[in-house]
Protein backbone atom coordinates (compact mmCIF):
# COMPACT_ATOMS: atom_id res chain seq x y z
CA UNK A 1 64.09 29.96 1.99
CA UNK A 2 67.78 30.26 2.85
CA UNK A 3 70.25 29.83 0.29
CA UNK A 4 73.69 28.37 0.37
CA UNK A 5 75.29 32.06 0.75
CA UNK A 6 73.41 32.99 3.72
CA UNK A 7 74.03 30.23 5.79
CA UNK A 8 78.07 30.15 4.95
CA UNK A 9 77.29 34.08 6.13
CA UNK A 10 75.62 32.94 9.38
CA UNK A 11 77.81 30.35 9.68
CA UNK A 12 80.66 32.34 9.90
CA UNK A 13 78.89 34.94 12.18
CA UNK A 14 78.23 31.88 14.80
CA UNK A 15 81.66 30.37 14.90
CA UNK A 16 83.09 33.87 15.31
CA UNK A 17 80.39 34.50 18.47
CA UNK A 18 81.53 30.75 19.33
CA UNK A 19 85.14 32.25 19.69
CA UNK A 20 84.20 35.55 21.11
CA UNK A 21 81.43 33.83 23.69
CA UNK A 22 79.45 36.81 23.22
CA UNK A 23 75.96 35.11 21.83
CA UNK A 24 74.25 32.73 23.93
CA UNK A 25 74.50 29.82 22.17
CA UNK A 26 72.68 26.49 22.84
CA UNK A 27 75.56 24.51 23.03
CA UNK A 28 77.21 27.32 25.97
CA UNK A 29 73.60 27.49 27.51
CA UNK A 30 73.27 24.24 27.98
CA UNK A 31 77.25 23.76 29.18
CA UNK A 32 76.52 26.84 31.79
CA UNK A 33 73.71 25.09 33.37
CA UNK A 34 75.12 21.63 33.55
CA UNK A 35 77.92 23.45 35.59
């Protein structure tokens, strides 16, 4: 069970990675390979 806390944490942590482009994220995985 997640609660609200934890997802506003990972959250956070993906939108920074989004900015960063250091995780592999679905949305950049699946941009890369329609390149």
């Amino acid at each position: 069970m997640m609660t609200a806390a934890k997802q506003r944490e990972i959250q956070e942590q993906v939108a920074e990675a989004d900015e960063q482009e250091v995780l592999p994220e679905p949305r950049a995985m699946q941009a890369g390979a329609r390149r």
